[in-house]
N, C-alpha and C. Protein backbone atom coordinates (compact mmCIF):
# COMPACT_ATOMS: atom_id res chain seq x y z
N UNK A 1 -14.94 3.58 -7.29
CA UNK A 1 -13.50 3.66 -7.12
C UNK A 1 -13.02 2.55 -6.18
N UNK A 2 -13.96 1.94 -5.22
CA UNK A 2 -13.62 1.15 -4.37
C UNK A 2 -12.89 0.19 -4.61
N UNK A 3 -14.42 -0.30 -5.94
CA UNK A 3 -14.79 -1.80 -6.23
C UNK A 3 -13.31 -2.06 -7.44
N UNK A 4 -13.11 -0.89 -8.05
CA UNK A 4 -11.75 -0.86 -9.45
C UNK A 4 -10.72 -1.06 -8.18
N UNK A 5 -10.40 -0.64 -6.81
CA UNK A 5 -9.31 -0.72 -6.20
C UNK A 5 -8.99 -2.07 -5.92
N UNK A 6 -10.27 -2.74 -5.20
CA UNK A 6 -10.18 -3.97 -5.11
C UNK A 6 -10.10 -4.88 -6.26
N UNK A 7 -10.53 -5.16 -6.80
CA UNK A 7 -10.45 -5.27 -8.54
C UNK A 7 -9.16 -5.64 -8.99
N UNK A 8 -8.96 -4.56 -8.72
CA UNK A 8 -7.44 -4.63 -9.74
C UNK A 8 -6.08 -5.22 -9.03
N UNK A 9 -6.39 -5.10 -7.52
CA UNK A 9 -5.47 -5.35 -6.41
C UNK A 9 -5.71 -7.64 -6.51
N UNK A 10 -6.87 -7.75 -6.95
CA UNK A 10 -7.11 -9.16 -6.77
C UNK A 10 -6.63 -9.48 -8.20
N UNK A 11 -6.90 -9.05 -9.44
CA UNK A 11 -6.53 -9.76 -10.86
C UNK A 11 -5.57 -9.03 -11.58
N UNK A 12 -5.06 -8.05 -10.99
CA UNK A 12 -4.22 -7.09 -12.20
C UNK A 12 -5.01 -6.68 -12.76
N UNK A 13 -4.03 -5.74 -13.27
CA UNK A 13 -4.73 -4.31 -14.76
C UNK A 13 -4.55 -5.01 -15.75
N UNK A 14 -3.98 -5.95 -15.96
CA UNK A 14 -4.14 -6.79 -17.59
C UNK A 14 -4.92 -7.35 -17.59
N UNK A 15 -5.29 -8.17 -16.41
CA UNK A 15 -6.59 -9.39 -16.37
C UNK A 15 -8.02 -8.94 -15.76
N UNK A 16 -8.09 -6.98 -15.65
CA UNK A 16 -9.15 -6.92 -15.19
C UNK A 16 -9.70 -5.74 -16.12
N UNK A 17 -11.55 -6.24 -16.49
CA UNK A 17 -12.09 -5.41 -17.45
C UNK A 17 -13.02 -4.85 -16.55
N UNK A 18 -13.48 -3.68 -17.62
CA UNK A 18 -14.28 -2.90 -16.74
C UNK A 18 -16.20 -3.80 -16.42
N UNK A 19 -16.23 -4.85 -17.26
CA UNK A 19 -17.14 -5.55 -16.92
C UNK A 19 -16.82 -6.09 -15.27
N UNK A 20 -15.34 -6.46 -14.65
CA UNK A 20 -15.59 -7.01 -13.70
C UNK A 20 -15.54 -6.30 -13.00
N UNK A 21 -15.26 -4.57 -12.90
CA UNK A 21 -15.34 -3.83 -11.88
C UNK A 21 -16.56 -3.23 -11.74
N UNK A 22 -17.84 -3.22 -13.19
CA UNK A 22 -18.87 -3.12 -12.99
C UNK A 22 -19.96 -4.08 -12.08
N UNK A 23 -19.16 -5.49 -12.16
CA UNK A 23 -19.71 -6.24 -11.14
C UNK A 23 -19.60 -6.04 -9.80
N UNK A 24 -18.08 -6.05 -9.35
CA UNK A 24 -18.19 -5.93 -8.20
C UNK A 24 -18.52 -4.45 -7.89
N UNK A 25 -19.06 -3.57 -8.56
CA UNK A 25 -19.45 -2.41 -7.86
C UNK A 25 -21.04 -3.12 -7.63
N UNK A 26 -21.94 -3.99 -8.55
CA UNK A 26 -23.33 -4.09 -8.24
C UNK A 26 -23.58 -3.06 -9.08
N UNK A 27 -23.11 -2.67 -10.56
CA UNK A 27 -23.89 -1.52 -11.18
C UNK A 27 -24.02 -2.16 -12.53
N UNK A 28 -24.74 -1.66 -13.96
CA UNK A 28 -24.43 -1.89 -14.63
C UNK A 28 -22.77 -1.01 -15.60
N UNK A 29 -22.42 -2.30 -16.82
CA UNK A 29 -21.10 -2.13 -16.93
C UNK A 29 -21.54 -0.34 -18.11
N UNK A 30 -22.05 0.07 -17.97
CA UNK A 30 -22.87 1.29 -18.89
C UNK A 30 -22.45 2.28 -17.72
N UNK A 31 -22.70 2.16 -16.47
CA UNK A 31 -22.53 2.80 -15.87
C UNK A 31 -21.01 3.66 -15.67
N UNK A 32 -20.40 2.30 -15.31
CA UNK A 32 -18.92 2.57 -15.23
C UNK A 32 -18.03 3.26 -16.44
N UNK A 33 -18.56 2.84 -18.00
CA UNK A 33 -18.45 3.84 -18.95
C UNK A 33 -18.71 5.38 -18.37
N UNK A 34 -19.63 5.40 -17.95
CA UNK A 34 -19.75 6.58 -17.88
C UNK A 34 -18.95 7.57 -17.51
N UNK A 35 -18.38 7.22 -16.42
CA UNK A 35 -17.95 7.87 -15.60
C UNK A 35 -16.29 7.15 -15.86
N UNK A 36 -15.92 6.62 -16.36
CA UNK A 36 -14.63 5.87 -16.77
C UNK A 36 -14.78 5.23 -18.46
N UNK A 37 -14.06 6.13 -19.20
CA UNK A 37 -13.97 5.96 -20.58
C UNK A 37 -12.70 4.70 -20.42
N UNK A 38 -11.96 4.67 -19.92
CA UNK A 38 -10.64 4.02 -20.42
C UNK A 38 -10.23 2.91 -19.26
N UNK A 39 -9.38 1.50 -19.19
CA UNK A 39 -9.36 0.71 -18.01
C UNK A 39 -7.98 1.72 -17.43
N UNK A 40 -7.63 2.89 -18.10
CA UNK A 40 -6.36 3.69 -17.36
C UNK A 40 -7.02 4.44 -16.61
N UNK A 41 -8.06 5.05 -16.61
CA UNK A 41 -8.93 5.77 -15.76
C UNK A 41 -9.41 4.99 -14.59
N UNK A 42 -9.69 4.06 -14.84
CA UNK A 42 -10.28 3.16 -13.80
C UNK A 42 -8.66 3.45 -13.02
N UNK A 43 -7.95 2.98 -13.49
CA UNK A 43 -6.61 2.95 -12.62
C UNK A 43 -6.22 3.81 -12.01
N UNK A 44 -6.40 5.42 -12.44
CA UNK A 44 -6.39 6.40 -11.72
C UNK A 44 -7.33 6.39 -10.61
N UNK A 45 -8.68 6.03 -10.75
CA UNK A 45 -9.57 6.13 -9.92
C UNK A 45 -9.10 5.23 -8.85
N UNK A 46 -8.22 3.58 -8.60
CA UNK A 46 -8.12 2.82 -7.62
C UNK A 46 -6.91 3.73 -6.90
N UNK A 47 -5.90 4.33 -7.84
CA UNK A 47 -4.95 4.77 -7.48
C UNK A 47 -5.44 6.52 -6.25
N UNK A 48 -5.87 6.59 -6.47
CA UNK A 48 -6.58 7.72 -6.07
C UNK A 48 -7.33 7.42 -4.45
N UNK A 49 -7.78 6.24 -4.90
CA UNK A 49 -8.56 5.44 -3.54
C UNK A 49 -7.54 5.34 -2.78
N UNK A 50 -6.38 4.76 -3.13
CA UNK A 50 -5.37 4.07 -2.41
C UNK A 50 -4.79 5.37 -1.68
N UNK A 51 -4.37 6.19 -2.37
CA UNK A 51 -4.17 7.86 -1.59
C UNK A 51 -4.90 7.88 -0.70
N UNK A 52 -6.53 7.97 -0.79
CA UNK A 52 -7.35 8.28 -0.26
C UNK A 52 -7.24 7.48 1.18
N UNK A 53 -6.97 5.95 0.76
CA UNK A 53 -7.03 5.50 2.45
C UNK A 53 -5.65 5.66 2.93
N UNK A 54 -4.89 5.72 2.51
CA UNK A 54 -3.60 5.45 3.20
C UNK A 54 -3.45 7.18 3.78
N UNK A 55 -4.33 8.55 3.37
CA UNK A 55 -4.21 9.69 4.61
C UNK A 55 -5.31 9.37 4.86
N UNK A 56 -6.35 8.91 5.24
CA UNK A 56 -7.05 8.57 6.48
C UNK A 56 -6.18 7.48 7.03
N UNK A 57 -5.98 6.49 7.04
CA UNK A 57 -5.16 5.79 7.59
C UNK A 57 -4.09 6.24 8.53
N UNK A 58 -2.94 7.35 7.99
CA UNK A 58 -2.16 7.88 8.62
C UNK A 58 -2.37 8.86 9.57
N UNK A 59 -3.82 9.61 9.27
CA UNK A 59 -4.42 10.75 10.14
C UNK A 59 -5.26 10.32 11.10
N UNK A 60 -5.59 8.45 11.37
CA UNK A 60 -6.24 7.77 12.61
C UNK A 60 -4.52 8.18 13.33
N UNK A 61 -3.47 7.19 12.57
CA UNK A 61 -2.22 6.98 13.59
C UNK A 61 -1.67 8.24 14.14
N UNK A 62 -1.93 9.33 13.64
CA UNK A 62 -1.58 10.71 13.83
C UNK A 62 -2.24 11.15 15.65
N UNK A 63 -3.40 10.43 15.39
CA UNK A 63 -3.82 10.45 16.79
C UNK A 63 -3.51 10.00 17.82
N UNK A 64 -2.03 9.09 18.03
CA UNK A 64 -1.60 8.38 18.41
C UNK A 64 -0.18 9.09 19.22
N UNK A 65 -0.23 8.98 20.89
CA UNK A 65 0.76 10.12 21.21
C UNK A 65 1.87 10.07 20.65
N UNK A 66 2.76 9.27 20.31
CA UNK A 66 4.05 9.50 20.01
C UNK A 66 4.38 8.87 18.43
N UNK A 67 5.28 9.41 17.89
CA UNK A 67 5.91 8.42 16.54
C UNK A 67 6.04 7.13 16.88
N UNK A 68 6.77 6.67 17.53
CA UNK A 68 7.15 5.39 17.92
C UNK A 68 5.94 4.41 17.89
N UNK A 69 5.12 4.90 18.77
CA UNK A 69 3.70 3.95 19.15
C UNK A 69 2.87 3.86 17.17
N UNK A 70 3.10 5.24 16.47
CA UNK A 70 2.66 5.49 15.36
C UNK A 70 3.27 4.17 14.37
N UNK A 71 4.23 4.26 14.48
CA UNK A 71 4.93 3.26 13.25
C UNK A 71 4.62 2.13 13.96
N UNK A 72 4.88 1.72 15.14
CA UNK A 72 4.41 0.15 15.42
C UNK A 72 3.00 -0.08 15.53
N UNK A 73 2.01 1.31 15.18
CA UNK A 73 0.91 0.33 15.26
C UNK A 73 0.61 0.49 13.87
N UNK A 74 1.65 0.99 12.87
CA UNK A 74 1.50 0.67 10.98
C UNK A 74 1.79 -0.72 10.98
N UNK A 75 2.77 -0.89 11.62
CA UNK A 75 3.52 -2.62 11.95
C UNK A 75 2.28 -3.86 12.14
N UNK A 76 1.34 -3.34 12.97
CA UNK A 76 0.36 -4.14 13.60
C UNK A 76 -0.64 -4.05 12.39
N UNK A 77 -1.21 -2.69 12.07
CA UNK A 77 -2.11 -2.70 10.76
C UNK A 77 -2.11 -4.34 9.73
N UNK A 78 -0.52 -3.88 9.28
CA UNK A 78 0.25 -4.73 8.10
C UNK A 78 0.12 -6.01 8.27
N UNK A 79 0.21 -6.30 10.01
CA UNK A 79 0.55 -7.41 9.89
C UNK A 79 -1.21 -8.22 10.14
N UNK A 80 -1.95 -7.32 10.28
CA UNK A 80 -3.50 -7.62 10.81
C UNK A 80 -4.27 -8.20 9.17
N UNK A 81 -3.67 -7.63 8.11
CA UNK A 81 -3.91 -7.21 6.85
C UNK A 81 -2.96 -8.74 6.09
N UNK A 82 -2.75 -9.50 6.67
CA UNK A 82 -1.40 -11.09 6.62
C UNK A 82 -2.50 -11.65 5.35
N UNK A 83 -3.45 -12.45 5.55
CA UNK A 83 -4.25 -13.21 4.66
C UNK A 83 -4.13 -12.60 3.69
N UNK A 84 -4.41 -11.17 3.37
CA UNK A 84 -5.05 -10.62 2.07
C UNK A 84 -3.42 -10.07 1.40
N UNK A 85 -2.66 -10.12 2.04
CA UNK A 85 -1.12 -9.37 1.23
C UNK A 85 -0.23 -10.80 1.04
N UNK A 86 -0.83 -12.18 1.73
CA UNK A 86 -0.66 -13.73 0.89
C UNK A 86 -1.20 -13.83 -0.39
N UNK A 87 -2.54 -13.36 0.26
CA UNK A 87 -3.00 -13.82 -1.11
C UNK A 87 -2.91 -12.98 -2.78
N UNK A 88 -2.31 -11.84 -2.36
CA UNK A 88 -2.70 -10.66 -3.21
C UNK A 88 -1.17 -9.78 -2.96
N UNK A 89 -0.55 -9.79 -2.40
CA UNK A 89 0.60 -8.61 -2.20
C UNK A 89 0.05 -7.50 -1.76
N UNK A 90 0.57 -6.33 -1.45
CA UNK A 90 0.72 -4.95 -1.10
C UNK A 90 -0.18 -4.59 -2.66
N UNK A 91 -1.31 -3.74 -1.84
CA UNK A 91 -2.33 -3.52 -3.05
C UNK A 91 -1.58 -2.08 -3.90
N UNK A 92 -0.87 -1.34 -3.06
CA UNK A 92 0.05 0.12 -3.65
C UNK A 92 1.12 -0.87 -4.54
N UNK A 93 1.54 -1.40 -3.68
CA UNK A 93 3.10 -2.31 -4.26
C UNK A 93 2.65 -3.03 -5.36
N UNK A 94 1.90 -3.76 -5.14
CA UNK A 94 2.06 -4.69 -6.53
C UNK A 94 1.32 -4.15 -7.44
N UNK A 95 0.45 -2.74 -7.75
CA UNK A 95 -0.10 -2.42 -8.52
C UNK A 95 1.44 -1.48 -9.33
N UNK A 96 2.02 -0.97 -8.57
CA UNK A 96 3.04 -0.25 -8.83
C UNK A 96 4.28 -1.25 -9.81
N UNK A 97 4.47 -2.31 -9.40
CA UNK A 97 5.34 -3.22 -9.75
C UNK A 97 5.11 -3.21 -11.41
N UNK A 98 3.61 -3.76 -11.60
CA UNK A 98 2.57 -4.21 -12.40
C UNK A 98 2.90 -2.68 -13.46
N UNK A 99 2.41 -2.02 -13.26
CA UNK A 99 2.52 -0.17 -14.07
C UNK A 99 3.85 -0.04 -14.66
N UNK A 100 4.75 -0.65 -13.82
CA UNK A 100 6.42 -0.16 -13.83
C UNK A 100 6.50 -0.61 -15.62
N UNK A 101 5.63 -2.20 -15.96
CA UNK A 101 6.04 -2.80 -16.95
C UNK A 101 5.20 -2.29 -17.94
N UNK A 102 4.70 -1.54 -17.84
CA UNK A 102 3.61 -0.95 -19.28
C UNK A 102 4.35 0.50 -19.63
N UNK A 103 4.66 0.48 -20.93
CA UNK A 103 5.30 1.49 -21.57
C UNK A 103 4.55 3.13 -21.74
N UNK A 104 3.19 2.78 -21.38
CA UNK A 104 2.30 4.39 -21.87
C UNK A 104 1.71 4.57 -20.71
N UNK A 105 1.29 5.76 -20.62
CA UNK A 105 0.75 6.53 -19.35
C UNK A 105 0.90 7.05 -18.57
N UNK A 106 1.90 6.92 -17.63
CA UNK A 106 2.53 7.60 -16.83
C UNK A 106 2.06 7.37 -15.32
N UNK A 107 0.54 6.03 -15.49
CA UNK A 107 0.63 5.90 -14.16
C UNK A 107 1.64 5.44 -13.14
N UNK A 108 2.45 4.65 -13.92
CA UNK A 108 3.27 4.43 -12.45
C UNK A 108 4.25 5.28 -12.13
N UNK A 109 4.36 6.42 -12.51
CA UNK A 109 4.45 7.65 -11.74
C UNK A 109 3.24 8.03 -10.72
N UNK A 110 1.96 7.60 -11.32
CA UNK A 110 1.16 7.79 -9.81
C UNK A 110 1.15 7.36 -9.34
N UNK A 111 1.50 5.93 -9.32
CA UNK A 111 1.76 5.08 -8.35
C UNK A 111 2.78 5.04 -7.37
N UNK A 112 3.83 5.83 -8.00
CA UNK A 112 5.08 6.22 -7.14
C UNK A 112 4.57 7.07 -6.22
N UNK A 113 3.57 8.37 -6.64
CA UNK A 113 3.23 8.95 -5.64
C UNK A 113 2.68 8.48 -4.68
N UNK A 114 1.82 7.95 -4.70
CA UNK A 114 1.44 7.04 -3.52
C UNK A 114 2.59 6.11 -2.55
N UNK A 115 2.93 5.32 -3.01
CA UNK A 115 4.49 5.35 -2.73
C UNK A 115 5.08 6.09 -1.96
N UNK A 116 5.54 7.44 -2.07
CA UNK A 116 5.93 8.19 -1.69
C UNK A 116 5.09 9.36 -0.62
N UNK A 117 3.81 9.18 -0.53
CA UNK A 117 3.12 9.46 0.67
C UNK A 117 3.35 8.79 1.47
N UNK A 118 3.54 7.47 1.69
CA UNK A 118 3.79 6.84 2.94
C UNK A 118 4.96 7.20 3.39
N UNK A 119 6.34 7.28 2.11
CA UNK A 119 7.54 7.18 2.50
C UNK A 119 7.65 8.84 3.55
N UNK A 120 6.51 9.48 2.74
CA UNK A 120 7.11 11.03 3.38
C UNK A 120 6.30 10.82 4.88
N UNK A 121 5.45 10.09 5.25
CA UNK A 121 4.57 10.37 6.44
C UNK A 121 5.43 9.43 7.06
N UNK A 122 6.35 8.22 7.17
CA UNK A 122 7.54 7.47 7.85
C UNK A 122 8.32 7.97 8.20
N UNK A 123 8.65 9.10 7.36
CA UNK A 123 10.29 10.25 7.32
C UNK A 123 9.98 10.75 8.32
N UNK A 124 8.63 11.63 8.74
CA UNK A 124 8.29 12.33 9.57
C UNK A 124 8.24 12.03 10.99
N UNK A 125 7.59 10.53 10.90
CA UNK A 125 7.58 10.19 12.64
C UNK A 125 9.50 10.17 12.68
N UNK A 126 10.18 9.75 12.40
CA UNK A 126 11.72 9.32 12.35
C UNK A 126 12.45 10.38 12.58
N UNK A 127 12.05 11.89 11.73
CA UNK A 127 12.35 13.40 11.64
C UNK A 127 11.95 13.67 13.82
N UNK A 128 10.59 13.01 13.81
CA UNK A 128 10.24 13.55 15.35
C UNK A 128 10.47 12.95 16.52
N UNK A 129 11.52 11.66 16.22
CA UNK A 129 11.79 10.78 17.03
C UNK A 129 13.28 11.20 17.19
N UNK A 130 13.84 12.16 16.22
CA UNK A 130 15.09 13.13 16.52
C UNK A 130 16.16 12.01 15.86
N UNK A 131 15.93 10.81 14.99
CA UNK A 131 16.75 10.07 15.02
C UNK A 131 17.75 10.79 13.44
N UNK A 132 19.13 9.97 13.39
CA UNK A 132 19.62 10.75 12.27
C UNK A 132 19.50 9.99 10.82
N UNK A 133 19.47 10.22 9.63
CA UNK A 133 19.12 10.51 8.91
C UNK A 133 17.40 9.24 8.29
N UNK A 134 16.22 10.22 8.68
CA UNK A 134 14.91 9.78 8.79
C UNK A 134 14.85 9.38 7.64
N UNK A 135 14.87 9.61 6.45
CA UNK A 135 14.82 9.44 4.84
C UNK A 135 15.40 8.43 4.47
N UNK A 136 16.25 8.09 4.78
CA UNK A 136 16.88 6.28 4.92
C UNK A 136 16.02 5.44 5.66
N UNK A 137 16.03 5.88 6.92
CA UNK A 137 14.94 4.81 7.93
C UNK A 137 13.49 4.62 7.43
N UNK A 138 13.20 5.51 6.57
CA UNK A 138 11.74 5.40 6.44
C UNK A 138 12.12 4.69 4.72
N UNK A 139 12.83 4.52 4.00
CA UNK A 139 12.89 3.62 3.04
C UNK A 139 13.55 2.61 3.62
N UNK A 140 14.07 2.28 4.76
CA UNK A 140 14.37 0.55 5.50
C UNK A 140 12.99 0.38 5.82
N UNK A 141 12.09 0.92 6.29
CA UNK A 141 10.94 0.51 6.98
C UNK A 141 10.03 0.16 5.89
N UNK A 142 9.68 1.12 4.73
CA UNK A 142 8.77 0.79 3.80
C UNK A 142 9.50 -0.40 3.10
N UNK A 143 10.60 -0.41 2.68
CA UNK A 143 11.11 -1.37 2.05
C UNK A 143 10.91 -2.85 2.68
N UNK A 144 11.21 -2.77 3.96
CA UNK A 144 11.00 -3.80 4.69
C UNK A 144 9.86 -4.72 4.99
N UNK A 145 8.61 -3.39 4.85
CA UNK A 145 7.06 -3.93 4.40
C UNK A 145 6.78 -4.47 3.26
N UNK A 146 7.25 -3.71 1.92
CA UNK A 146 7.42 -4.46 0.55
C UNK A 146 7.92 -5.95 0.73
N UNK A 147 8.69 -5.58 1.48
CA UNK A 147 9.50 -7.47 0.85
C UNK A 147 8.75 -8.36 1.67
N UNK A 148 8.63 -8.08 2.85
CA UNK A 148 7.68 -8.99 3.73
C UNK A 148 6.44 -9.26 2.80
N UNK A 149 5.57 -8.16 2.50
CA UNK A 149 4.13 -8.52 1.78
C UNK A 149 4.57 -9.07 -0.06
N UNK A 150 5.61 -8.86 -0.37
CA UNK A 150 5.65 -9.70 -1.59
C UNK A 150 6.21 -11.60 -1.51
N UNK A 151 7.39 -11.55 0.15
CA UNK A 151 7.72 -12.48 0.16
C UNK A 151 6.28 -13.64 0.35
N UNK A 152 5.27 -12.91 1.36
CA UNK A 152 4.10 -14.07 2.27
C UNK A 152 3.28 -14.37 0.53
N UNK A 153 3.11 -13.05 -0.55
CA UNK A 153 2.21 -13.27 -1.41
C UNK A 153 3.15 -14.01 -2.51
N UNK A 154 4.35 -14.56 -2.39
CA UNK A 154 5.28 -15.34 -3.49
C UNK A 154 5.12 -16.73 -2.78
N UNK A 155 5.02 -16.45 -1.23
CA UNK A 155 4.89 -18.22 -0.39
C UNK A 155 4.20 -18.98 -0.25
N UNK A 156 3.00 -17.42 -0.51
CA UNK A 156 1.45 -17.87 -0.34
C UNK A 156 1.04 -18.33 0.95
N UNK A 157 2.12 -17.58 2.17
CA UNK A 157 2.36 -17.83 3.60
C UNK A 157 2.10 -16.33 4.50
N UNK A 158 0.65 -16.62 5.04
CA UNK A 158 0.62 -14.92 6.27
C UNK A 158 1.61 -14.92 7.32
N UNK A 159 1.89 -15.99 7.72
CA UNK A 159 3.10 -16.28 8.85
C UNK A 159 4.60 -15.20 8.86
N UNK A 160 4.94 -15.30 7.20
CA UNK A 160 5.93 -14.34 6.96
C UNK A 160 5.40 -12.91 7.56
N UNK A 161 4.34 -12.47 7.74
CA UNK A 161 4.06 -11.30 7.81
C UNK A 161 3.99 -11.04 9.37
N UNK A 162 3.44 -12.27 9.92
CA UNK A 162 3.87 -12.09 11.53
C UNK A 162 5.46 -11.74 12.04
N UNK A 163 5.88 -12.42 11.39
CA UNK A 163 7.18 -13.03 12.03
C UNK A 163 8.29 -11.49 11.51
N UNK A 164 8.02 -10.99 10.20
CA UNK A 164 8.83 -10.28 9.73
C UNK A 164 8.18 -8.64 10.31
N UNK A 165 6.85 -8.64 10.85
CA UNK A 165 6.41 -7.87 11.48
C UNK A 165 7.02 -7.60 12.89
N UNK A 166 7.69 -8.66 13.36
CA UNK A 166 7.70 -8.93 14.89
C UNK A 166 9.41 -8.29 14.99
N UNK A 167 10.09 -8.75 13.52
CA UNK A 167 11.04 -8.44 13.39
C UNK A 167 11.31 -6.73 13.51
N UNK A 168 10.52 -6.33 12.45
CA UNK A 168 10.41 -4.73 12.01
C UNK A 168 10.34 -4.30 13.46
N UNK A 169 9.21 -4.82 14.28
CA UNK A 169 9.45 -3.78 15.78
C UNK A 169 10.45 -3.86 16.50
N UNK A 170 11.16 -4.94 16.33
CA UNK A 170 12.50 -5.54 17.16
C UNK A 170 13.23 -4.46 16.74
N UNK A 171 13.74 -4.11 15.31
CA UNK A 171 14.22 -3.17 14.42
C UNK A 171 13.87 -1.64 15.17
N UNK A 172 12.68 -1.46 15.24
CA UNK A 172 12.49 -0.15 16.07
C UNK A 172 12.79 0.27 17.00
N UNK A 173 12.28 -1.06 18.22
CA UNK A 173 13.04 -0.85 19.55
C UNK A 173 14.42 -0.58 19.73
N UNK A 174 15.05 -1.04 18.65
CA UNK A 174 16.77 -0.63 18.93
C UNK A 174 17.18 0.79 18.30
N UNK A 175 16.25 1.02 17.01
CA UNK A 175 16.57 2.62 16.97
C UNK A 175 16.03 3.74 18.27
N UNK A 176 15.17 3.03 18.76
CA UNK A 176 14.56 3.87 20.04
C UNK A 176 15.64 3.92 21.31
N UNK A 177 16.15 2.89 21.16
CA UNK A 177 17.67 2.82 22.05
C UNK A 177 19.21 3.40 22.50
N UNK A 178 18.53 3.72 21.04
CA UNK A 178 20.06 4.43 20.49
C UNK A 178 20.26 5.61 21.07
């Protein structure tokens, strides 16, 4: 599931077969049949991964005393993560983008879900930071990550991701102000 996440996040679901996700797993491509009849399965399976890290991901920051410190150190993650969202975009985002344009399946409805785990775990620090209406702020914030990691991977520039990172906390500190 790893190796299809990465996979597909580096060549697309059009340009990636299950021969190359049998490679980069190190298995044979018999194998990956096995256990994945279809390259839509495989897609469920990266999509699934991507769930998978993004609540571990959120349940490290969870450990983290306050919301505030929580979302700016998603800020820091994102922006630590600069090279690979140049070279590649937002591995949720641009797989999602990518799904939006294929007419059968219904993954990018799972992809929305995923999507929408982050958006609901953003709502929440925003919900506990008492600010008013969290469900907006947490689609300025995710949105704001989208465009940053599609702008650096359209510029082919990590810099955008510093700079628009540096911005996003600037952005926070003043809702913290308020």
């Amino acid at each position: 599931m790893a190796a299809a996440a990465q996979v597909l996040h580096r060549q697309g679901v059009e340009r990636t077969t299950i021969a190359d996700i049998a490679a980069a797993a190190d298995v044979p491509v018999g194998n990956v049949y096995y256990y994945f009849k279809t390259k839509d399965e495989l897609v469920q399976a990266a999509l699934a991964e991507h769930s998978g890290h993004l609540t571990e991901l959120t349940a490290g920051l969870d450990a983290l005393p306050d919301p505030m410190r929580r979302l700016k150190a998603l800020v820091g993650m994102w922006v630590d993560q600069r090279d690979t969202a140049a070279r590649y975009g937002c591995p949720t985002g641009t797989l999602a983008a990518e799904l939006d344009k294929r007419s059968e399946g219904g993954l990018d409805q799972e992809a929305g879900r995923v999507v929408r785990q982050l958006l609901d775990w953003v709502e929440r620090q925003f919900r506990e930071l008492g600010l008013p209406d969290p469900g907006g702020l947490a689609l300025a914030f995710v949105g704001a990550y989208q465009g940053m990691s599609l702008l650096a991977n359209a510029l082919r520039d990590p810099d955008v991701m510093v700079s628009q990172g540096a911005r996003l906390n600037g952005w926070l500190d003043g809702l913290g102000s308020e």
